[in-house]
N, C-alpha and C. Protein backbone atom coordinates (compact mmCIF):
# COMPACT_ATOMS: atom_id res chain seq x y z
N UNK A 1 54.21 251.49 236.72
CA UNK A 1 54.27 250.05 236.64
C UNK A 1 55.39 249.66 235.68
N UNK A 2 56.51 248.92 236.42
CA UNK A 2 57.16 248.17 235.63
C UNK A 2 56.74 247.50 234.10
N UNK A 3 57.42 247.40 233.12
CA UNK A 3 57.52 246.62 231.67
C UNK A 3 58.49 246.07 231.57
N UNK A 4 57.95 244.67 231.23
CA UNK A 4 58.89 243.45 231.24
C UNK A 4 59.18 242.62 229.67
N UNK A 5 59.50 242.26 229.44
CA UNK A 5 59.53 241.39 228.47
C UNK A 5 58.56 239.85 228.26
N UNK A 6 57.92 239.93 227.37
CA UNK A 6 56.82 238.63 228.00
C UNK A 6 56.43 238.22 226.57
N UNK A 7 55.83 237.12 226.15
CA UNK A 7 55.56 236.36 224.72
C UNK A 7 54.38 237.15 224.62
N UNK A 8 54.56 237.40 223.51
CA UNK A 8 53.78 238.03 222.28
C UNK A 8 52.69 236.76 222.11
N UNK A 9 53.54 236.22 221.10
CA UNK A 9 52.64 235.14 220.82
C UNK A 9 53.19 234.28 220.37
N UNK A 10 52.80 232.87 220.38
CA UNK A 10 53.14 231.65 219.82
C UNK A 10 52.02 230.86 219.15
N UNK A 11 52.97 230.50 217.56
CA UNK A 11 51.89 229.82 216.16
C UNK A 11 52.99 228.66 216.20
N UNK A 12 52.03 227.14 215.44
CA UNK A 12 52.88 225.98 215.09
C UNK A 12 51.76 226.11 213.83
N UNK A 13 52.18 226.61 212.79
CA UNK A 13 51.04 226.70 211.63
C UNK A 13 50.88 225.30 211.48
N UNK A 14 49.57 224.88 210.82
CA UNK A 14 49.30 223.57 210.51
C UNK A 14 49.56 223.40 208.78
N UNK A 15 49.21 224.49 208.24
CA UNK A 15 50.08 224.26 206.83
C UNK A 15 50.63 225.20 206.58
N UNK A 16 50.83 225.35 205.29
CA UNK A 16 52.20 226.41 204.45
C UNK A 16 51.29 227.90 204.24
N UNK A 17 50.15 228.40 205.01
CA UNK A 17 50.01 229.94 204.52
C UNK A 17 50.36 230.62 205.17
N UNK A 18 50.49 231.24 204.93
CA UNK A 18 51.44 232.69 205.67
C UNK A 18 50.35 232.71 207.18
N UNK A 19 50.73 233.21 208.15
CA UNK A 19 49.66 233.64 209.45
C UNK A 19 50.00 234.46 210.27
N UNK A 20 49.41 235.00 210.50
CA UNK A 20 49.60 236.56 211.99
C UNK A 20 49.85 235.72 212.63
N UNK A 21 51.17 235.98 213.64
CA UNK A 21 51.61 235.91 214.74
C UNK A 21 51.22 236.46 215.42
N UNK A 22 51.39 237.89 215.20
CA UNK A 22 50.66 239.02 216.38
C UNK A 22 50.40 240.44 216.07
N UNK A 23 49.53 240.50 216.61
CA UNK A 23 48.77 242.24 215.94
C UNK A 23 48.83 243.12 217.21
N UNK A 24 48.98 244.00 216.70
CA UNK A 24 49.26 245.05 217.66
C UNK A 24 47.93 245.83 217.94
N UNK A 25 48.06 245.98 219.66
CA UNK A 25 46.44 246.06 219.99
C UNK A 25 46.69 247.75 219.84
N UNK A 26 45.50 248.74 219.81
CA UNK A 26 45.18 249.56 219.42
C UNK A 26 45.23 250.70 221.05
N UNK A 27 46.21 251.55 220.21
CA UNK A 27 46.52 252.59 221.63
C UNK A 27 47.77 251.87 221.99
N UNK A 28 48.23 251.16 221.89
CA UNK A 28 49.47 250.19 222.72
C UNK A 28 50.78 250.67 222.12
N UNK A 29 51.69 250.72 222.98
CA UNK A 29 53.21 250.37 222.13
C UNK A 29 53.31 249.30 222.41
N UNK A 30 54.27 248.90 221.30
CA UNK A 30 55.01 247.69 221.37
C UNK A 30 56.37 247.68 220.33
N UNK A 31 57.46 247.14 221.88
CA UNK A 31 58.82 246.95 221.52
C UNK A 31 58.58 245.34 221.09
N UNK A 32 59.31 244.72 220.00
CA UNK A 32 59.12 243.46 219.37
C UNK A 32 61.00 243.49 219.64
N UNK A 33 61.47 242.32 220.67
CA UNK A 33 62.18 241.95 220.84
C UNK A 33 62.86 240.57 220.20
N UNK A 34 62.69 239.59 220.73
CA UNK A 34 63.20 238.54 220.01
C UNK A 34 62.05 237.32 219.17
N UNK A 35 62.70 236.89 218.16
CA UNK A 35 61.41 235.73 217.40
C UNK A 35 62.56 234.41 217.71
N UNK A 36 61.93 233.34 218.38
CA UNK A 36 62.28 231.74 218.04
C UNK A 36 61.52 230.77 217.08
N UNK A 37 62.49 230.73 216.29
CA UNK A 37 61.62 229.69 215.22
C UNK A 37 62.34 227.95 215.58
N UNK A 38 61.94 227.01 216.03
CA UNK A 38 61.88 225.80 216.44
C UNK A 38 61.49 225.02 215.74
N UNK A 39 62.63 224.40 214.88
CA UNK A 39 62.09 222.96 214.14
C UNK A 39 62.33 222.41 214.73
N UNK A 40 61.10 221.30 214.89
CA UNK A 40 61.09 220.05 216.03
C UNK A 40 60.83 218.59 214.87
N UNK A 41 61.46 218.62 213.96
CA UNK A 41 61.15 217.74 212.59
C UNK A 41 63.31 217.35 212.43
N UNK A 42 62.72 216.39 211.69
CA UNK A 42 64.74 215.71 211.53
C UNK A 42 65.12 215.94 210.21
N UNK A 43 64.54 217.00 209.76
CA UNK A 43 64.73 217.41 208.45
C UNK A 43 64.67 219.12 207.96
N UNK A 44 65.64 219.81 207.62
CA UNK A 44 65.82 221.38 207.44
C UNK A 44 64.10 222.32 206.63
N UNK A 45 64.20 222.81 207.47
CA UNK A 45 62.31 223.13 207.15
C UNK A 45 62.60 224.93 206.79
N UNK A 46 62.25 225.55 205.55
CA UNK A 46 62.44 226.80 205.11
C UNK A 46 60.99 227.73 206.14
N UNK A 47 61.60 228.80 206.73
CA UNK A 47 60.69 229.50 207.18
C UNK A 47 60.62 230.70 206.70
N UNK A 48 59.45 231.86 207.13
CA UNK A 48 59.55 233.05 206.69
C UNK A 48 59.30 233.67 207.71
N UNK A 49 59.55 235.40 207.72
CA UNK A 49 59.16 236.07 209.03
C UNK A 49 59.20 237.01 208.29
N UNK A 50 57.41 238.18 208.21
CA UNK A 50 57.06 239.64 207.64
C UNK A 50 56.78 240.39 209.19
N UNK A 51 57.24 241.71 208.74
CA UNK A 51 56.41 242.74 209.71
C UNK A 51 55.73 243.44 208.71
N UNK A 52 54.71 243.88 208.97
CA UNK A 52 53.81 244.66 208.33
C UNK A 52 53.27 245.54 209.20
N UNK A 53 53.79 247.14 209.23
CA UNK A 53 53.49 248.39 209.93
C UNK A 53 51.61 248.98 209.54
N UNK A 54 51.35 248.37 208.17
CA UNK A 54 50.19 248.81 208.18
C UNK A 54 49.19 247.67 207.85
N UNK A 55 49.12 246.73 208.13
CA UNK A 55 48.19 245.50 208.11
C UNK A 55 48.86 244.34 208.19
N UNK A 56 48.11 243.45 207.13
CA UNK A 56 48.80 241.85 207.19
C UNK A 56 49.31 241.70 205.66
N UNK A 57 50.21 241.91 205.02
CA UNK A 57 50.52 241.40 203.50
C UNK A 57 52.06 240.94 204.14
N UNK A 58 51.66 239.51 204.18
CA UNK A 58 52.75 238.99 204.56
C UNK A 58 53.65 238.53 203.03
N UNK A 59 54.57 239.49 202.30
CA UNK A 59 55.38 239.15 201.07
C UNK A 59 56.89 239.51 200.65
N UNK A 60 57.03 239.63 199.80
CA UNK A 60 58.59 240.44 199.68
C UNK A 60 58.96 241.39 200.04
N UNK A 61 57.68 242.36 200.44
CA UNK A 61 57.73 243.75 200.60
C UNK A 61 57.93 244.03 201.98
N UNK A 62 57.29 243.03 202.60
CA UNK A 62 57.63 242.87 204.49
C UNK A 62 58.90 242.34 204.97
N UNK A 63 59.02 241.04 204.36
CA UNK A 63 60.04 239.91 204.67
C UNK A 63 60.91 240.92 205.28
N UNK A 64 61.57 239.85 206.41
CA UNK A 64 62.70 240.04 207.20
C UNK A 64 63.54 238.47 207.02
N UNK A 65 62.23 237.41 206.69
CA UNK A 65 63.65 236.43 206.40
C UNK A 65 62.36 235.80 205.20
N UNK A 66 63.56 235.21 203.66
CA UNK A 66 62.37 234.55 203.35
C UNK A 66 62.92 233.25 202.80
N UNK A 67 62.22 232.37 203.14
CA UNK A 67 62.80 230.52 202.43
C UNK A 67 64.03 231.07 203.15
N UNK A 68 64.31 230.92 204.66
CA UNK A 68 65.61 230.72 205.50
C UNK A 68 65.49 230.19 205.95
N UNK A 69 66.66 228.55 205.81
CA UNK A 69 66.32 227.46 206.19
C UNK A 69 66.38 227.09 207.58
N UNK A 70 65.71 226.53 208.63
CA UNK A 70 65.59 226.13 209.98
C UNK A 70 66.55 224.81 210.01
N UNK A 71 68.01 224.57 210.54
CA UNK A 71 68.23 222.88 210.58
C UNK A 71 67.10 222.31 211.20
N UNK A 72 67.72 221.19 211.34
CA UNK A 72 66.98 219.72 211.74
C UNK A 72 66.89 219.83 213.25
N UNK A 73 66.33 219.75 214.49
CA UNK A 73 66.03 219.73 215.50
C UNK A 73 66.84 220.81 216.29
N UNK A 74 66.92 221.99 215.18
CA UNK A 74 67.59 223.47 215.84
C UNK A 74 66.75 224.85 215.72
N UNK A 75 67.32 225.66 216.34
CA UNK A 75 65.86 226.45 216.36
C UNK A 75 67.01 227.95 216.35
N UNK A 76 65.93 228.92 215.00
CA UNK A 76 66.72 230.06 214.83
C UNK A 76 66.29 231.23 215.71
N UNK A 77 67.46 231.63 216.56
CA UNK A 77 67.00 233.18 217.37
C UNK A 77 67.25 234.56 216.36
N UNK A 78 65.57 235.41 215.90
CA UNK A 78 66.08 236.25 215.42
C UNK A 78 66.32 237.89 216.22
N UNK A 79 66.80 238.56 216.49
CA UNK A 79 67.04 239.57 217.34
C UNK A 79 66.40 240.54 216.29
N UNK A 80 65.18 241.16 216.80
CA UNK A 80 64.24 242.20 216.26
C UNK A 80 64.58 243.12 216.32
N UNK A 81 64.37 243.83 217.46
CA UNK A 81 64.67 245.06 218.13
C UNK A 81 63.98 246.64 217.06
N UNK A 82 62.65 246.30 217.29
CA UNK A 82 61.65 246.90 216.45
C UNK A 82 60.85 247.33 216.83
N UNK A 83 60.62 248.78 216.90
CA UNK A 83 59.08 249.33 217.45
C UNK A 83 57.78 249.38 216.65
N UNK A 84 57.00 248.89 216.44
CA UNK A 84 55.41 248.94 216.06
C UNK A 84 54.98 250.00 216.42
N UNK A 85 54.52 251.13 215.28
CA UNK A 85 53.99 252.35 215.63
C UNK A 85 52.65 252.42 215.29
N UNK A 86 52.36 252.05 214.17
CA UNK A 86 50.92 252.05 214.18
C UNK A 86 49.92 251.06 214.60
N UNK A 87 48.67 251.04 214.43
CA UNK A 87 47.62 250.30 215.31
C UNK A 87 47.43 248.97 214.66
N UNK A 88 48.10 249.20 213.26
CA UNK A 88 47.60 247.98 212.24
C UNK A 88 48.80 247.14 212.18
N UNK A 89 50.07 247.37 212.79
CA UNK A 89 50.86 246.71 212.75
C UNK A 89 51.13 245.58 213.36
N UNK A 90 51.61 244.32 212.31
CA UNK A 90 51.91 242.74 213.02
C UNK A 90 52.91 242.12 212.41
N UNK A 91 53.06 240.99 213.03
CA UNK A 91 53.94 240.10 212.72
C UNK A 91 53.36 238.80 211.78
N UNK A 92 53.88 238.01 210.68
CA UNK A 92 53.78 237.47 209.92
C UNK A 92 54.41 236.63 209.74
N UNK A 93 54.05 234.83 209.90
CA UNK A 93 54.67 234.00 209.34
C UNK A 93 54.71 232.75 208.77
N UNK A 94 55.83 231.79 207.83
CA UNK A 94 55.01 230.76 207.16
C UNK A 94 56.21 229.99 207.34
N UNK A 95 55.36 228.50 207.24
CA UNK A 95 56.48 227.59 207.04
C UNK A 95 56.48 226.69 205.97
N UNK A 96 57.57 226.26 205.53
CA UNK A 96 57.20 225.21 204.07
C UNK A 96 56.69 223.58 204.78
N UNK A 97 56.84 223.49 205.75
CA UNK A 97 56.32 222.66 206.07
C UNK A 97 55.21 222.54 207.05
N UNK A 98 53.90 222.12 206.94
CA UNK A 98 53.10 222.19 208.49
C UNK A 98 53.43 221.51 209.17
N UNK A 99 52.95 221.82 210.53
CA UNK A 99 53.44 221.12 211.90
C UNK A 99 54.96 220.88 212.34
N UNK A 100 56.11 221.75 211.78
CA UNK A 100 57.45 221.50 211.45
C UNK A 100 57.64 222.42 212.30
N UNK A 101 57.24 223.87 212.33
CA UNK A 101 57.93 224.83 213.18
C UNK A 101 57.29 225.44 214.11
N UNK A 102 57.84 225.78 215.07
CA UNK A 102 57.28 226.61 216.36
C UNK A 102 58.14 227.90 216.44
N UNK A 103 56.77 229.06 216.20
CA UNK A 103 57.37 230.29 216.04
C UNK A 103 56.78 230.91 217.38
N UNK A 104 57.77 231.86 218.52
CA UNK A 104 57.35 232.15 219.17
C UNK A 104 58.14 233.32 219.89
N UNK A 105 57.24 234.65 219.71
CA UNK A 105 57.92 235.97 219.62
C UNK A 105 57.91 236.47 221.02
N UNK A 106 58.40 237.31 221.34
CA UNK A 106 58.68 238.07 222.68
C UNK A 106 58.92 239.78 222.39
N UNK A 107 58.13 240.44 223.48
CA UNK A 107 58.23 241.96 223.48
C UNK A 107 58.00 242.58 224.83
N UNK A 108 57.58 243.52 224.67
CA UNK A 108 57.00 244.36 225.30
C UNK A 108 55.78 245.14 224.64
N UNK A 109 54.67 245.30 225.76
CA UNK A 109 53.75 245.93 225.43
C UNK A 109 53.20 247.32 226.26
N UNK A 110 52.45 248.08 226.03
CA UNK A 110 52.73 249.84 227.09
C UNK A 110 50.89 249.65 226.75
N UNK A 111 50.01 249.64 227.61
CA UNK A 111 48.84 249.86 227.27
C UNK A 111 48.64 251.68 227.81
């Protein structure tokens, strides 16, 4: 069976704590291809984006982007290109503003 590329998952956090995007289901690969972060606000909104290979501590120690600012009704493509090896591994993210950004990842998954 063919593997395609297909959304992971999509969060519009409602406030500023950090949140799983997406966890990696157990037995699965997963290629983590591209993240869109979408400010839909008229004002530059700071986002963050963690991977975490062995749980959720979404912090300095994960970060892939941190307080990187989103313009005003523009939306950042980040190019991943990341394999998730273990079972506990996810994606992580926050915004300084709620209801400001739409984060929404794309991969592949191998059950």
């Amino acid at each position: 069976m063919p593997v395609g590329i297909k959304m992971l998952g999509q969060l519009r956090p409602a406030d500023t704590t950090a949140a799983t995007l997406y966890t990696k289901a157990q037995d699965s690969k997963v290629w983590l291809d591209q993240l869109f972060v979408c400010n839909t606000t008229a004002g530059a909104i700071a986002c963050r984006v963690c991977v975490d290979e062995d749980g959720s501590t979404y912090d300095e120690t994960t970060a892939l982007y941190w307080d990187k600012s989103v313009g005003a009704n523009d939306t950042l493509v980040v190019d991943l290109h990341a394999y998730l090896e273990t079972d506990t591994g996810s994606v992580g993210v926050r915004t300084a503003t709620g209801d400001a950004l739409n984060f929404t990842l794309f991969g592949e998954e191998l059950f």
